[in-house]
Protein backbone atom coordinates (compact mmCIF):
# COMPACT_ATOMS: atom_id res chain seq x y z
CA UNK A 1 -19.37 20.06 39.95
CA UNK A 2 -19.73 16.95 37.71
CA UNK A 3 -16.65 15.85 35.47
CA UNK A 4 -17.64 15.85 32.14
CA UNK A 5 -15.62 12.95 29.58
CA UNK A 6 -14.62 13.84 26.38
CA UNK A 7 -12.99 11.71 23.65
CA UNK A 8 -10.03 12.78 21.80
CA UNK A 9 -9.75 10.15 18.19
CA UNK A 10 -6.29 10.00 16.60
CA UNK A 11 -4.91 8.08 14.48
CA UNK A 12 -2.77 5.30 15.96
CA UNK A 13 0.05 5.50 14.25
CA UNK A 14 0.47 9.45 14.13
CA UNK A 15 -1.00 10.48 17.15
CA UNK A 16 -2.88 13.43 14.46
CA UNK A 17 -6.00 14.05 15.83
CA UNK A 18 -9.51 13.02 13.58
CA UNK A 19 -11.96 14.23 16.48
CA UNK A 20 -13.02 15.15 20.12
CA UNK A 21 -16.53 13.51 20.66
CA UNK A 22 -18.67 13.51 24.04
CA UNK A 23 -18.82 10.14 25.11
CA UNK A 24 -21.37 8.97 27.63
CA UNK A 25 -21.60 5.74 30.24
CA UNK A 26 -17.69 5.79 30.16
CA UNK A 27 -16.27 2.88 31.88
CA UNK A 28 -12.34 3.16 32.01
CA UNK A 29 -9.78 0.30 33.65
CA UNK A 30 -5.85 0.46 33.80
CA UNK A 31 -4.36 -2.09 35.59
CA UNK A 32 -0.94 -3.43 36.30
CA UNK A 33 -0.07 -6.71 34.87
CA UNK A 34 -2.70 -6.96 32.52
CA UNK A 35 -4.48 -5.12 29.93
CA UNK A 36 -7.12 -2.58 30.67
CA UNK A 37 -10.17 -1.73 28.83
CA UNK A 38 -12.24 1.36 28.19
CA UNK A 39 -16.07 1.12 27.18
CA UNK A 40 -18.67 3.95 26.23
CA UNK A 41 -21.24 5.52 24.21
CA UNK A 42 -20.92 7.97 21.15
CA UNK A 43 -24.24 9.49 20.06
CA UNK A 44 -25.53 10.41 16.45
CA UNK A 45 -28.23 12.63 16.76
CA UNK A 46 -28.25 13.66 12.70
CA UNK A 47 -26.50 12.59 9.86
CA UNK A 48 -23.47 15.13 9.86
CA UNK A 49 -22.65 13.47 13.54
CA UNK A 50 -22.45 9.71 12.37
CA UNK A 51 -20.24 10.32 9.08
CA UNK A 52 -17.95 12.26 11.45
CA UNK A 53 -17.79 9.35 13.97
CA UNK A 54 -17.48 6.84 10.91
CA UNK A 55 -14.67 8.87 9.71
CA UNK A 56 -12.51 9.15 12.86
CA UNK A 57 -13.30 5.76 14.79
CA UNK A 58 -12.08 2.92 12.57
CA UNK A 59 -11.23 -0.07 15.03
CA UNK A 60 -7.71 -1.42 14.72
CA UNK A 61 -6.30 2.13 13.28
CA UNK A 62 -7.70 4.18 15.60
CA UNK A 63 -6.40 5.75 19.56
CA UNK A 64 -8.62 7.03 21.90
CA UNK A 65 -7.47 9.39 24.61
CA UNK A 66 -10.40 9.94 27.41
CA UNK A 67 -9.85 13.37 28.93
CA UNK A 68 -11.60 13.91 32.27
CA UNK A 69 -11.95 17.71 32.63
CA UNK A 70 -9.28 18.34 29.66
CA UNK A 71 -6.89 15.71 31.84
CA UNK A 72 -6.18 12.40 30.12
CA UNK A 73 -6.87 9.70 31.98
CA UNK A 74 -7.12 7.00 29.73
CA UNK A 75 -5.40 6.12 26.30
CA UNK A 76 -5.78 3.23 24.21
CA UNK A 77 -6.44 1.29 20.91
CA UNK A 78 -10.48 1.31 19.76
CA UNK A 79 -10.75 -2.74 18.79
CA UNK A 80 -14.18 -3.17 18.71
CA UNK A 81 -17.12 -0.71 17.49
CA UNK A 82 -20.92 -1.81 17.41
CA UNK A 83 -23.39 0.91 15.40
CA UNK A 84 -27.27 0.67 16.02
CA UNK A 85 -30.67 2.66 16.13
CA UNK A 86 -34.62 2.14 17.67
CA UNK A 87 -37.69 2.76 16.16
CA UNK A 88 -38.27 4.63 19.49
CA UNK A 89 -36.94 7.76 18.55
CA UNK A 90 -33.73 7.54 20.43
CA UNK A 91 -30.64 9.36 18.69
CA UNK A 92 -28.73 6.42 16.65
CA UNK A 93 -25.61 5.40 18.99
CA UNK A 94 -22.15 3.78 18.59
CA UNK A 95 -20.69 1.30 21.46
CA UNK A 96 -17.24 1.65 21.52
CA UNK A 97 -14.29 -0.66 23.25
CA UNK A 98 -10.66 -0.34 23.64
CA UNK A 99 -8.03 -1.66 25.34
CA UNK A 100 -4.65 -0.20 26.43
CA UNK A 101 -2.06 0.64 24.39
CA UNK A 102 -0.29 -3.11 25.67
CA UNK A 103 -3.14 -4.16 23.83
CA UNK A 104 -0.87 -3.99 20.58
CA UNK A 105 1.47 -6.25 21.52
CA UNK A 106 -1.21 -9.17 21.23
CA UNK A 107 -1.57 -8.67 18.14
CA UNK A 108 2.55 -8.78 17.14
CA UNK A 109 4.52 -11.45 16.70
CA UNK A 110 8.09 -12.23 16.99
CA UNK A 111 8.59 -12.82 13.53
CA UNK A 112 12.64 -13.05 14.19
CA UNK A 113 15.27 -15.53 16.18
CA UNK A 114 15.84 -13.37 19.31
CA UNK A 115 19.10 -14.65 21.96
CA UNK A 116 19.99 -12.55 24.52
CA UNK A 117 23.16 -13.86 26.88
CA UNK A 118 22.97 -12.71 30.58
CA UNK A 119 21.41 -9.54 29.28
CA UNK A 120 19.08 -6.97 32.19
CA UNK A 121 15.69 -7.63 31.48
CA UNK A 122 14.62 -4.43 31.31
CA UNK A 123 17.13 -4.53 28.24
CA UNK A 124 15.33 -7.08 26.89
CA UNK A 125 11.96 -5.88 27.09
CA UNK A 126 12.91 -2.67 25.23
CA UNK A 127 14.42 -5.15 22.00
CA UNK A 128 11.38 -7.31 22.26
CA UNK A 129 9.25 -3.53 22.03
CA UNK A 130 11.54 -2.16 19.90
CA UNK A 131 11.14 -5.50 17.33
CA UNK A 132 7.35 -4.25 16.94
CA UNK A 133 8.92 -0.90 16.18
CA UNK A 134 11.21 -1.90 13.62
CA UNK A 135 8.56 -3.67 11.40
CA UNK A 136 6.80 -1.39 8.99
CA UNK A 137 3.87 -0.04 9.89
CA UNK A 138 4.77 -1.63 13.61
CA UNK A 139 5.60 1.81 15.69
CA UNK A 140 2.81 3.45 17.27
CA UNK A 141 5.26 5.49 19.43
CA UNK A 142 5.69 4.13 22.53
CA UNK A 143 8.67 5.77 24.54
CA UNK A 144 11.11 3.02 25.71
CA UNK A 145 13.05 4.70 28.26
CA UNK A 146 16.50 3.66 29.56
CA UNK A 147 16.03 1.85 33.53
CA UNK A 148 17.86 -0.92 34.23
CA UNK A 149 16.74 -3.85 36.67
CA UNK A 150 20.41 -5.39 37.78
CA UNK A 151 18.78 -8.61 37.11
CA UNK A 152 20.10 -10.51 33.67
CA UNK A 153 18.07 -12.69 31.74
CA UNK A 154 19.24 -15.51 28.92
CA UNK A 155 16.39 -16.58 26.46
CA UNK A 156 16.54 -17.66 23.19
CA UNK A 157 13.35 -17.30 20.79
CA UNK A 158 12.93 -18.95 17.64
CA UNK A 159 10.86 -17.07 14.71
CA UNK A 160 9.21 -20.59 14.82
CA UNK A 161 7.45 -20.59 17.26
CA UNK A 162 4.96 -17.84 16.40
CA UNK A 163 5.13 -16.37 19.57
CA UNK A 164 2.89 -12.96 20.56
CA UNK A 165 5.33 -10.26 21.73
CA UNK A 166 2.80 -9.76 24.97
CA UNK A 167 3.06 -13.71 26.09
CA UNK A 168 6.97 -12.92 26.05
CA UNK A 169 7.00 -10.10 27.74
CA UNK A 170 4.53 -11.72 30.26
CA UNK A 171 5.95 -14.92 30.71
CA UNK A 172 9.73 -12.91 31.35
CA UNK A 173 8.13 -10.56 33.67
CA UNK A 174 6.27 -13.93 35.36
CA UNK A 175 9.42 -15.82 36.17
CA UNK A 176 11.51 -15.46 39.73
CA UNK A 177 13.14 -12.01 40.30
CA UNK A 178 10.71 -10.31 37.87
CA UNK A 179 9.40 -6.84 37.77
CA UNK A 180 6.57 -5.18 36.31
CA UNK A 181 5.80 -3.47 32.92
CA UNK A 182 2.55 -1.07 31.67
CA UNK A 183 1.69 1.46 29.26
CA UNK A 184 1.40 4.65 31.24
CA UNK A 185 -0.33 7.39 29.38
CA UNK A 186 -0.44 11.32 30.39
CA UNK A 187 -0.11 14.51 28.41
CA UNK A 188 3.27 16.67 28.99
CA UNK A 189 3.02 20.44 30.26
CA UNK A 190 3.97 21.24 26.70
CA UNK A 191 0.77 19.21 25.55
CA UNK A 192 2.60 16.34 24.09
CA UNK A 193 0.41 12.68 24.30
CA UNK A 194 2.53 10.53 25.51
CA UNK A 195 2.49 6.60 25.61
CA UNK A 196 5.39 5.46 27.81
CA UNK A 197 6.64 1.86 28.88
CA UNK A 198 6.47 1.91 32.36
CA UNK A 199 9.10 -0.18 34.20
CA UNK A 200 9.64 -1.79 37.48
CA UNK A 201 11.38 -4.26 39.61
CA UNK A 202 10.46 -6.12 41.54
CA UNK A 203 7.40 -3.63 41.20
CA UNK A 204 6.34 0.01 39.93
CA UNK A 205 6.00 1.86 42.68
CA UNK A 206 4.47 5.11 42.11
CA UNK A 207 5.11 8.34 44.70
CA UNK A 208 2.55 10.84 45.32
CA UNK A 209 4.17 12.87 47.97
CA UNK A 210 4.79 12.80 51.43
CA UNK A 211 0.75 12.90 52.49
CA UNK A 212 -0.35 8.71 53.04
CA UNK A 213 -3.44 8.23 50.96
CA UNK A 214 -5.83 7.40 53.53
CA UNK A 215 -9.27 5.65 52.88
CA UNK A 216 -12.10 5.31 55.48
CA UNK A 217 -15.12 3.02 55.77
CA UNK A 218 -17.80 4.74 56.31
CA UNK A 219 -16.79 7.57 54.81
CA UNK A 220 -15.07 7.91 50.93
CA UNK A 221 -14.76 4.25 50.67
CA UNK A 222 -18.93 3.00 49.79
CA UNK A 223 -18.49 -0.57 49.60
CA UNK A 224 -15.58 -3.45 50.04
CA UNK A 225 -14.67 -7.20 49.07
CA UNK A 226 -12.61 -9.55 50.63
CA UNK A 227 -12.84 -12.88 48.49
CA UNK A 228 -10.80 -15.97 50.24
CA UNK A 229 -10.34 -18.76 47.32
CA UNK A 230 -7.86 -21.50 47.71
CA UNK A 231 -9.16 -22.95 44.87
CA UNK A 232 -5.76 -22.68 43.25
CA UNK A 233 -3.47 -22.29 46.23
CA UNK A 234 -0.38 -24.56 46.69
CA UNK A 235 2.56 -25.78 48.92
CA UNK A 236 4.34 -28.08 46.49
CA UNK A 237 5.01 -27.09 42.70
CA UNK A 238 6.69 -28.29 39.51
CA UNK A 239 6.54 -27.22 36.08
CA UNK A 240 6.75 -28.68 32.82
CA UNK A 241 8.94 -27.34 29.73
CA UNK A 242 9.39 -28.60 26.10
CA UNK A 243 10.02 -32.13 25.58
CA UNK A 244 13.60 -33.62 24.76
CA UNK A 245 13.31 -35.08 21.05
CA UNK A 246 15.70 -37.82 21.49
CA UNK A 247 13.79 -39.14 25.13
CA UNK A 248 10.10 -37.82 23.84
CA UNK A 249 10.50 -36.64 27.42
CA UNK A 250 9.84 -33.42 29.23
CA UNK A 251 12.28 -31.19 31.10
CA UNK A 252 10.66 -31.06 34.62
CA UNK A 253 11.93 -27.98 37.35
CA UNK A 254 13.40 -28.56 40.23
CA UNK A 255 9.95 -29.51 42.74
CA UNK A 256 9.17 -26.69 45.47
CA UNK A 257 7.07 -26.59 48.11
CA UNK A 258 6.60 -23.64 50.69
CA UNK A 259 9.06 -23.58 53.76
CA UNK A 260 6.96 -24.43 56.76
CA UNK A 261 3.92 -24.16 55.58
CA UNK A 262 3.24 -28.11 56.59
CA UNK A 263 4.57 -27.37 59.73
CA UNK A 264 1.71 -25.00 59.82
CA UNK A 265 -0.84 -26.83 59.77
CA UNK A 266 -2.02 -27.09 55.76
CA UNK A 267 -1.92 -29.84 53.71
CA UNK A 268 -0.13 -30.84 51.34
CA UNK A 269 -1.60 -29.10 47.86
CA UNK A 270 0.13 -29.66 44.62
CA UNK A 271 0.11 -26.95 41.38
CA UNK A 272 1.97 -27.80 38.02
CA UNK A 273 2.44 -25.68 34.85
CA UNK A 274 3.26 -26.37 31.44
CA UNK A 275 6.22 -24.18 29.13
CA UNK A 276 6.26 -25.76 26.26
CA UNK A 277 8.80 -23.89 24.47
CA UNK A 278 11.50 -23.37 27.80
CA UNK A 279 14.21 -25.89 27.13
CA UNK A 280 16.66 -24.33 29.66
CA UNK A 281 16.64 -25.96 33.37
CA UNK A 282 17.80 -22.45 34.89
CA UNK A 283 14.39 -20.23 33.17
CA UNK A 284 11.84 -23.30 33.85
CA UNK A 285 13.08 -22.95 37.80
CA UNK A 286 12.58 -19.31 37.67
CA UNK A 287 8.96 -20.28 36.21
CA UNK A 288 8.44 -22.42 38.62
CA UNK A 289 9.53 -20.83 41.70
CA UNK A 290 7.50 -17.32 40.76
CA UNK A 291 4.54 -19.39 39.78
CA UNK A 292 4.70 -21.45 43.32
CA UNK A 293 4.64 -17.64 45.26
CA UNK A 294 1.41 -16.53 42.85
CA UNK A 295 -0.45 -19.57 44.05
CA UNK A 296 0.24 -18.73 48.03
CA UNK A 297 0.14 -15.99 48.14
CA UNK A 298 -2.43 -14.66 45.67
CA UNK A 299 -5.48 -16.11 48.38
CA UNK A 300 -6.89 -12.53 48.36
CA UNK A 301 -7.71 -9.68 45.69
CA UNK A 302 -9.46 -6.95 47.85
CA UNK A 303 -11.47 -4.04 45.67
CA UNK A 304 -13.08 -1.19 47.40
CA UNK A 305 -15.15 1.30 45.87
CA UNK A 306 -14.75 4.78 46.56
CA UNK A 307 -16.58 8.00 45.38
CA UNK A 308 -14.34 9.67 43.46
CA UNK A 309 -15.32 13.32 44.50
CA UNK A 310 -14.87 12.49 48.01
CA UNK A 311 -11.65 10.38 47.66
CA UNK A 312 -10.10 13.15 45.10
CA UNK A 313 -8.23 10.34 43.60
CA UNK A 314 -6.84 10.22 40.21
CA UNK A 315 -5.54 7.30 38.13
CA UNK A 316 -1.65 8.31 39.29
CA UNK A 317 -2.90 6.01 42.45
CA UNK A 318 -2.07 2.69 40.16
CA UNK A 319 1.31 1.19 41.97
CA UNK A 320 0.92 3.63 44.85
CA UNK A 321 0.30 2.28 48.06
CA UNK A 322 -2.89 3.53 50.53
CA UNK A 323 -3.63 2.80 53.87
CA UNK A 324 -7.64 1.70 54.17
CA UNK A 325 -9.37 2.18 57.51
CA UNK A 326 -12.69 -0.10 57.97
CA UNK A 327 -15.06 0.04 61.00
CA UNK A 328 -17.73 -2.54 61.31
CA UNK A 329 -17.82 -6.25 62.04
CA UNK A 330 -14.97 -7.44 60.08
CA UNK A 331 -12.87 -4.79 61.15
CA UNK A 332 -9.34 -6.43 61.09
CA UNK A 333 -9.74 -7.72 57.68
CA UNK A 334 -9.75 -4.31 55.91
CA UNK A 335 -7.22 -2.47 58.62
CA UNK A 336 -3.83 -2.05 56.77
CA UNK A 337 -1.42 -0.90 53.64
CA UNK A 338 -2.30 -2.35 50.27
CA UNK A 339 -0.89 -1.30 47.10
CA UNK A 340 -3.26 0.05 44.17
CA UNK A 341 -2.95 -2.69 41.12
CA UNK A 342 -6.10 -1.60 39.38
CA UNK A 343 -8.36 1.54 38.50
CA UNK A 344 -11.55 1.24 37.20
CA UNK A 345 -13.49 4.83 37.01
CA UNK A 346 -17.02 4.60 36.14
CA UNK A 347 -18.06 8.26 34.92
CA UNK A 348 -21.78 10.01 36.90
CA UNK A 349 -24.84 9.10 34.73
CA UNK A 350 -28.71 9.93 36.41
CA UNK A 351 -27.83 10.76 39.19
CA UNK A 352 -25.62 8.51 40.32
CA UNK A 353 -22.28 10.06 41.55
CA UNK A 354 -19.08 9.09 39.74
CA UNK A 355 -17.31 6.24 41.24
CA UNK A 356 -13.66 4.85 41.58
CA UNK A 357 -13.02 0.58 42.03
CA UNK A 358 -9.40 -0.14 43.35
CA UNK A 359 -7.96 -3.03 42.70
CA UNK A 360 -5.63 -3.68 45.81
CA UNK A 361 -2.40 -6.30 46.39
CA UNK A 362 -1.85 -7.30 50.06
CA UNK A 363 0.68 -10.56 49.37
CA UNK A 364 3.38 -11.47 51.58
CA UNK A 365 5.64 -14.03 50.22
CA UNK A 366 6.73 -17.19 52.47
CA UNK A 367 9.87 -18.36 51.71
CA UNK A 368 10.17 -21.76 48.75
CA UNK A 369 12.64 -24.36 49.40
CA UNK A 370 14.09 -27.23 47.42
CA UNK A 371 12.20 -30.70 47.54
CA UNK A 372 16.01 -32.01 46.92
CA UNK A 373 14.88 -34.24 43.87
């Protein structure tokens, strides 16, 4: 039987609900580590039908919840909203796009001095949230939860800067010993909407029982990718951070490189980033040393694409780890356990059956020594 989408409109700061509209050519993405987007299609056949979808999607003040069979798989903010018609007798039509509920956070700023002294993380994630909450007009009811990470953190943010509460949050979760951090979004069994900051270090792992998830190709699994791009791989590393105002010189980290990987056989490749506003030797390190693993290790980004009906897979896969099974030429380059880091569900439309793309993480991290300069 074919799922059928439906749209559920509230307003964002409430959660009330303004409307449940069909939606068509639904395109929905949740990913970890960045934000996901949701695209699709509202139609106006008469009059009655637009001023209702006028009246309930207003972009910037508006969530959308996309139910797949009454179960919500999606939730985010509606940014974006493009109304048109044809001469060709074609019902009038709204194109709609959203992005996760993280999605807020870009448009926040740390309008306060923040200083946190040897303080978990995960503690200071939830005051850097919690600052967006505070402001007036700033909560939009996101659950903040109570995990720690046994890994403490000392920062201190000026109001000056301007930063955007999602760079923080990015650039803390981006540093050495770092964890991971979404927006999950279901609906409780008392039918509460929930928006929930998901937590997780060094990653969120997700359990779905005892049963492996196991993906064949042939079979569920219609199509793969493999990309190789060393493009911006590197053995050796050092970052930048703010410059000293007496020396009109930068604070440099401590330089890196990749423990045997000469030895190996590659050459030498050198990476660099800048942190402008790090003035701290100890957090430009930890910059440097987790940006030095992302450009080894990140050579690959598998997706596969799976039918959805076949696979019975639902968007509780994301951080859950699957073992994919490939027969044909290239066979030892899909054999193996990867971990699910993106979901993008494309809904049926003529005839074409409803499909899932997984976004999977197979990194192993070498081991980064000290240049001793």
């Amino acid at each position: 039987m074919t799922a059928t989408y439906r749209a559920l409109f509230c307003d964002l700061r409430t959660d009330r609900v303004l409307d449940a509209l069909p939606v068509a050519g639904v395109s929905i993405e949740d990913y970890i580590g960045k934000t996901g987007t949701m695209t699709g299609t509202l139609t106006a056949p008469d009059h009655a039908t637009a001023e209702r979808i006028k009246a309930a999607v207003v972009p910037g003040r508006t969530a959308v919840w996309i139910e797949r069979d009454r179960v919500i798989w999606w939730g985010g903010i509606i940014w974006t909203t493009a109304l048109g018609s044809t001469t060709r007798g074609a019902p009038a039509k709204a194109e709609i796009q959203a992005g996760t509920f993280d999605s807020y956070l870009d448009h926040r700023l740390l309008a306060a001095d923040l200083t946190a002294k040897d303080e978990d993380q995960f503690d200071l994630v939830r005051r850097l949230v919690g600052f967006a909450r505070s402001s007036e007009g700033g909560d939009i009811g996101i659950r903040l939860g109570t995990a720690r990470s046994g890994v403490t953190r000392t920062r201190k943010y000026s109001r000056y800067d301007l930063s955007k509460l999602r760079e923080l949050l990015d650039k803390l979760a981006g540093v050495e010993n770092g964890f991971e951090w979404r927006i999950r979004c279901y609906r409780t069994d008392a039918g509460e909407r929930v928006k929930e900051l998901q937590l997780g270090h060094p990653r969120i792992a997700t359990s779905r029982g005892r049963a492996e998830t196991v993906l064949d190709f042939p079979g569920p699994v219609m199509s793969y990718r493999f990309p190789y791009d060393a493009t911006t791989r590197a053995t050796h590393w050092q970052s930048r951070g703010a410059t000293n105002s007496t020396t009109n010189r930068p604070l440099m980290s401590t330089p890196l490189h990749i423990t045997g990987a000469i030895d190996a056989g590659w050459p030498r490749l050198d990476g660099t980033s800048d942190y402008t506003t790090i003035t701290t030797k100890r957090a430009l390190d930890e910059h440097a040393a987790a940006d030095l693993t992302e450009a080894w290790t990140r050579a690959t980004v598998p997706e596969i694409t799976v039918n959805l009906e076949a696979a019975h897979l639902t968007p509780a896969i994301l951080g859950a780890t699957i073992r994919l099974r490939i027969a044909d030429v290239w066979t030892t380059a899909g054999v193996g356990r990867y971990r699910v880091v993106g979901f993008t569900v494309r809904a049926p439309e003529r005839g074409q059956p409803e499909t899932a793309t997984l976004t999977l993480d197979a990194a192993t991290h070498s081991a980064i020594g000290n240049d001793g300069s």
